[in-house]
C-alpha atoms as a PDB file:
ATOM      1  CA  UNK A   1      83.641  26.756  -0.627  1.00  0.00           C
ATOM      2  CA  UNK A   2      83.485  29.026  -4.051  1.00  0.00           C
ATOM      3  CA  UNK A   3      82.715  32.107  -4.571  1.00  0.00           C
ATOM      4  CA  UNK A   4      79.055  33.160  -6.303  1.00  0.00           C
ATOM      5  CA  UNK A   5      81.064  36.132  -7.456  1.00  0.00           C
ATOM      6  CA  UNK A   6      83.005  34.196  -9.768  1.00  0.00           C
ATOM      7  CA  UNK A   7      79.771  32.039 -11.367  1.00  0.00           C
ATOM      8  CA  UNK A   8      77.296  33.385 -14.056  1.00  0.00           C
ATOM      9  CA  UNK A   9      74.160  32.327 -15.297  1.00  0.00           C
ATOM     10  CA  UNK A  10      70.690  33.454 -15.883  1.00  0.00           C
ATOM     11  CA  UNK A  11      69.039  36.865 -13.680  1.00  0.00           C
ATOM     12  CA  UNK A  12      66.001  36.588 -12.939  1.00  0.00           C
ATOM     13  CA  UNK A  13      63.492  39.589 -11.451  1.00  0.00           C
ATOM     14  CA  UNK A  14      62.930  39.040  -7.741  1.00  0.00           C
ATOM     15  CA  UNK A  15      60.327  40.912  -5.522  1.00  0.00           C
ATOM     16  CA  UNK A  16      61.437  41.774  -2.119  1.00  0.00           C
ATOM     17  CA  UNK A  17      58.838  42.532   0.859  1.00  0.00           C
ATOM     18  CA  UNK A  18      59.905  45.473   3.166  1.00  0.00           C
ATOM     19  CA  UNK A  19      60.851  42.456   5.641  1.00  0.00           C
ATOM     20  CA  UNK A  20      62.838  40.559   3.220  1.00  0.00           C
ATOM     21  CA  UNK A  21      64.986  43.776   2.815  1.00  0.00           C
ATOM     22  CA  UNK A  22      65.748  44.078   6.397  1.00  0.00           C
ATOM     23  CA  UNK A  23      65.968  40.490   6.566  1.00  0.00           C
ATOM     24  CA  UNK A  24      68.963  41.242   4.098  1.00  0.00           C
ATOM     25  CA  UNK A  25      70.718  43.739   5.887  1.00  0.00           C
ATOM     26  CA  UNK A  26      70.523  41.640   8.662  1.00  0.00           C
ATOM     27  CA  UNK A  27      72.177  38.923   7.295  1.00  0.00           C
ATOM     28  CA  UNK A  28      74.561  42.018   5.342  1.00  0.00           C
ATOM     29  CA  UNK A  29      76.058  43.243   8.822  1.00  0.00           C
ATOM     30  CA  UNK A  30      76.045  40.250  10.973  1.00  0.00           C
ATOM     31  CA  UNK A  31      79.040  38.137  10.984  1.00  0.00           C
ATOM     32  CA  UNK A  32      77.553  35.636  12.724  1.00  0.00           C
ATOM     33  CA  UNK A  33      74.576  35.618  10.159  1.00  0.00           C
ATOM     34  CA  UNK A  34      77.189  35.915   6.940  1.00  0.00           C
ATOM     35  CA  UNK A  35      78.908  33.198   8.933  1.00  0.00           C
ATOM     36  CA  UNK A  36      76.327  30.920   9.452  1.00  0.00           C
ATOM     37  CA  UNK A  37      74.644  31.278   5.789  1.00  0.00           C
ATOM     38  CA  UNK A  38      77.891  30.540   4.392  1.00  0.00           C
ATOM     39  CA  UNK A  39      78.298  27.909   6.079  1.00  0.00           C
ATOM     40  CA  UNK A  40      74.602  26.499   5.050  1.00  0.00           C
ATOM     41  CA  UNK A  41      75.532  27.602   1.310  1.00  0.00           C
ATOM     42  CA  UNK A  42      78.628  26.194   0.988  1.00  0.00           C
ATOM     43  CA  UNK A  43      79.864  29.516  -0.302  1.00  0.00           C
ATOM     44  CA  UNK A  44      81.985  32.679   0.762  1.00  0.00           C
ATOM     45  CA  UNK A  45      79.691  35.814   1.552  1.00  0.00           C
ATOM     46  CA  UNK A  46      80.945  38.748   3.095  1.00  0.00           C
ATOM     47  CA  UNK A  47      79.906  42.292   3.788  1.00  0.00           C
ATOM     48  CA  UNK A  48      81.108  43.273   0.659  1.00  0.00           C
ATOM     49  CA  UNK A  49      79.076  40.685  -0.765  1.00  0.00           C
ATOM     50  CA  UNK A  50      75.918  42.285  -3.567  1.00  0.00           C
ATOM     51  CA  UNK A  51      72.426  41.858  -2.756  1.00  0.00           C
ATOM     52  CA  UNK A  52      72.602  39.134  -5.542  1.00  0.00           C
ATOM     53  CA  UNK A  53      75.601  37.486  -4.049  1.00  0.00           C
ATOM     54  CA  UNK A  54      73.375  37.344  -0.872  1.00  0.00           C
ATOM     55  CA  UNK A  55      70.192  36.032  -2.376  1.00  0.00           C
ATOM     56  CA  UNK A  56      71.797  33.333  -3.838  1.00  0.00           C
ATOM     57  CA  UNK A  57      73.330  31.841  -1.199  1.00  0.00           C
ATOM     58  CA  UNK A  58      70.309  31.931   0.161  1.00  0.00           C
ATOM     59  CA  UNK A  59      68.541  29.988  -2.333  1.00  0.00           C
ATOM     60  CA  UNK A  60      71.435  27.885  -2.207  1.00  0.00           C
ATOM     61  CA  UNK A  61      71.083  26.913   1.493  1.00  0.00           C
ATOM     62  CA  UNK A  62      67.173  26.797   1.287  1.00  0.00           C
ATOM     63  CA  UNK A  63      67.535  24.074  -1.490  1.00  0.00           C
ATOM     64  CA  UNK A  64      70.140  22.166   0.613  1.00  0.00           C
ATOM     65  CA  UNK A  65      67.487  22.259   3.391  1.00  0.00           C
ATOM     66  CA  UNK A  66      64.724  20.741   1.164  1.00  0.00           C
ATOM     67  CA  UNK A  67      66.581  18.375   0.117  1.00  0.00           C
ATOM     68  CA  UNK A  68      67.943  17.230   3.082  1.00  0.00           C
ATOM     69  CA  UNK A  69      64.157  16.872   4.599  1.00  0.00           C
ATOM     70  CA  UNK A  70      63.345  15.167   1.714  1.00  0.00           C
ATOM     71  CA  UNK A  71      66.213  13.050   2.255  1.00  0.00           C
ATOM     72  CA  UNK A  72      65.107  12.485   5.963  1.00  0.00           C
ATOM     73  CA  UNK A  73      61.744  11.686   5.227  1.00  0.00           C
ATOM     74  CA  UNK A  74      62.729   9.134   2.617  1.00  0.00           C
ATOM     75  CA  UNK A  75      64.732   7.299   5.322  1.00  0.00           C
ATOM     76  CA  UNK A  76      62.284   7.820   7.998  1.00  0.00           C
ATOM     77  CA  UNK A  77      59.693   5.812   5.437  1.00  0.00           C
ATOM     78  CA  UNK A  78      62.398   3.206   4.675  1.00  0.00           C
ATOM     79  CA  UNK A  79      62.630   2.778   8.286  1.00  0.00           C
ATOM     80  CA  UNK A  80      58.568   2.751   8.881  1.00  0.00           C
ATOM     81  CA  UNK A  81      58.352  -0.030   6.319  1.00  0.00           C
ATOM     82  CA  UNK A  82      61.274  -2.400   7.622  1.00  0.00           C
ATOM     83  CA  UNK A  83      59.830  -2.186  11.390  1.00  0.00           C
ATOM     84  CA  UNK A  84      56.273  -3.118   9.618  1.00  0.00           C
ATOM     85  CA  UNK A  85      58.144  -5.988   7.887  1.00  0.00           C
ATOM     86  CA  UNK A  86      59.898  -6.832  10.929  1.00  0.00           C
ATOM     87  CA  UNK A  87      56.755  -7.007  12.941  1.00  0.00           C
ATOM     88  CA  UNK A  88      55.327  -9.430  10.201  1.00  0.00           C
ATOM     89  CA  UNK A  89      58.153 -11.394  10.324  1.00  0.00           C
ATOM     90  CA  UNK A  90      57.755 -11.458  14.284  1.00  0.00           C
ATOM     91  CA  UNK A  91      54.247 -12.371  14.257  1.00  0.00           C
ATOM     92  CA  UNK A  92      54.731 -15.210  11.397  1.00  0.00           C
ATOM     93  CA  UNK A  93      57.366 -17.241  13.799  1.00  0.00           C
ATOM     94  CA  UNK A  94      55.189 -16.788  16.722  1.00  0.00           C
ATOM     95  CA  UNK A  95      53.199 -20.075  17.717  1.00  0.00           C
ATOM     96  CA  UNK A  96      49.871 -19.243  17.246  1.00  0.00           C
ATOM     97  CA  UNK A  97      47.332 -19.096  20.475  1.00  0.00           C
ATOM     98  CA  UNK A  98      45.333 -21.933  19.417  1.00  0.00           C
ATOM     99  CA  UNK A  99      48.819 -24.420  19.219  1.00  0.00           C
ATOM    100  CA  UNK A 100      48.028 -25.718  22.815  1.00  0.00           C
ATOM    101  CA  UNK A 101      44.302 -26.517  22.854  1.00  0.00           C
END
């Protein structure tokens, strides 16, 4: 895990809902929520952490998600098309209905 502390890079402007704010201190003083979002981010947040700190691990995880459903989907596909295959495959060995007349 690293610390976001410790990284630097561009700030953007951010505009936060009354729910995303309590969402935040949620996540702020829970230590199973810092724990779990951690975790997800691959990064050390604590309740010391900034509101920055914060967001970006949890921009961090919600990438990581996406690209893990992408990743899911792509295999689920792969899959779909190898049983279609396999069915064609199936169906080209089979003696046809019409064999035994």
């Amino acid at each position: 895990m690293n610390s976001l502390d410790q990284q630097r890079g561009t700030r953007k402007s951010l505009p936060l809902s009354e729910r995303d704010l309590r969402d935040l201190a949620v996540l702020r003083g829970s230590d199973a929520h810092r724990a779990a979002l951690s975790r997800l981010a691959q990064t050390v947040v604590t309740e010391g952490s900034s509101e920055a700190v914060i967001l970006h691990a949890i921009l961090e995880a919600g990438i990581k998600a996406v690209e893990q459903l992408v990743e899911a989907e792509g295999y689920a596909q792969i899959a779909a098309e190898g049983a279609a295959e396999n069915r064609q495959a199936v169906a080209r060995r089979r003696r046809p209905t019409w064999a035994d007349e």
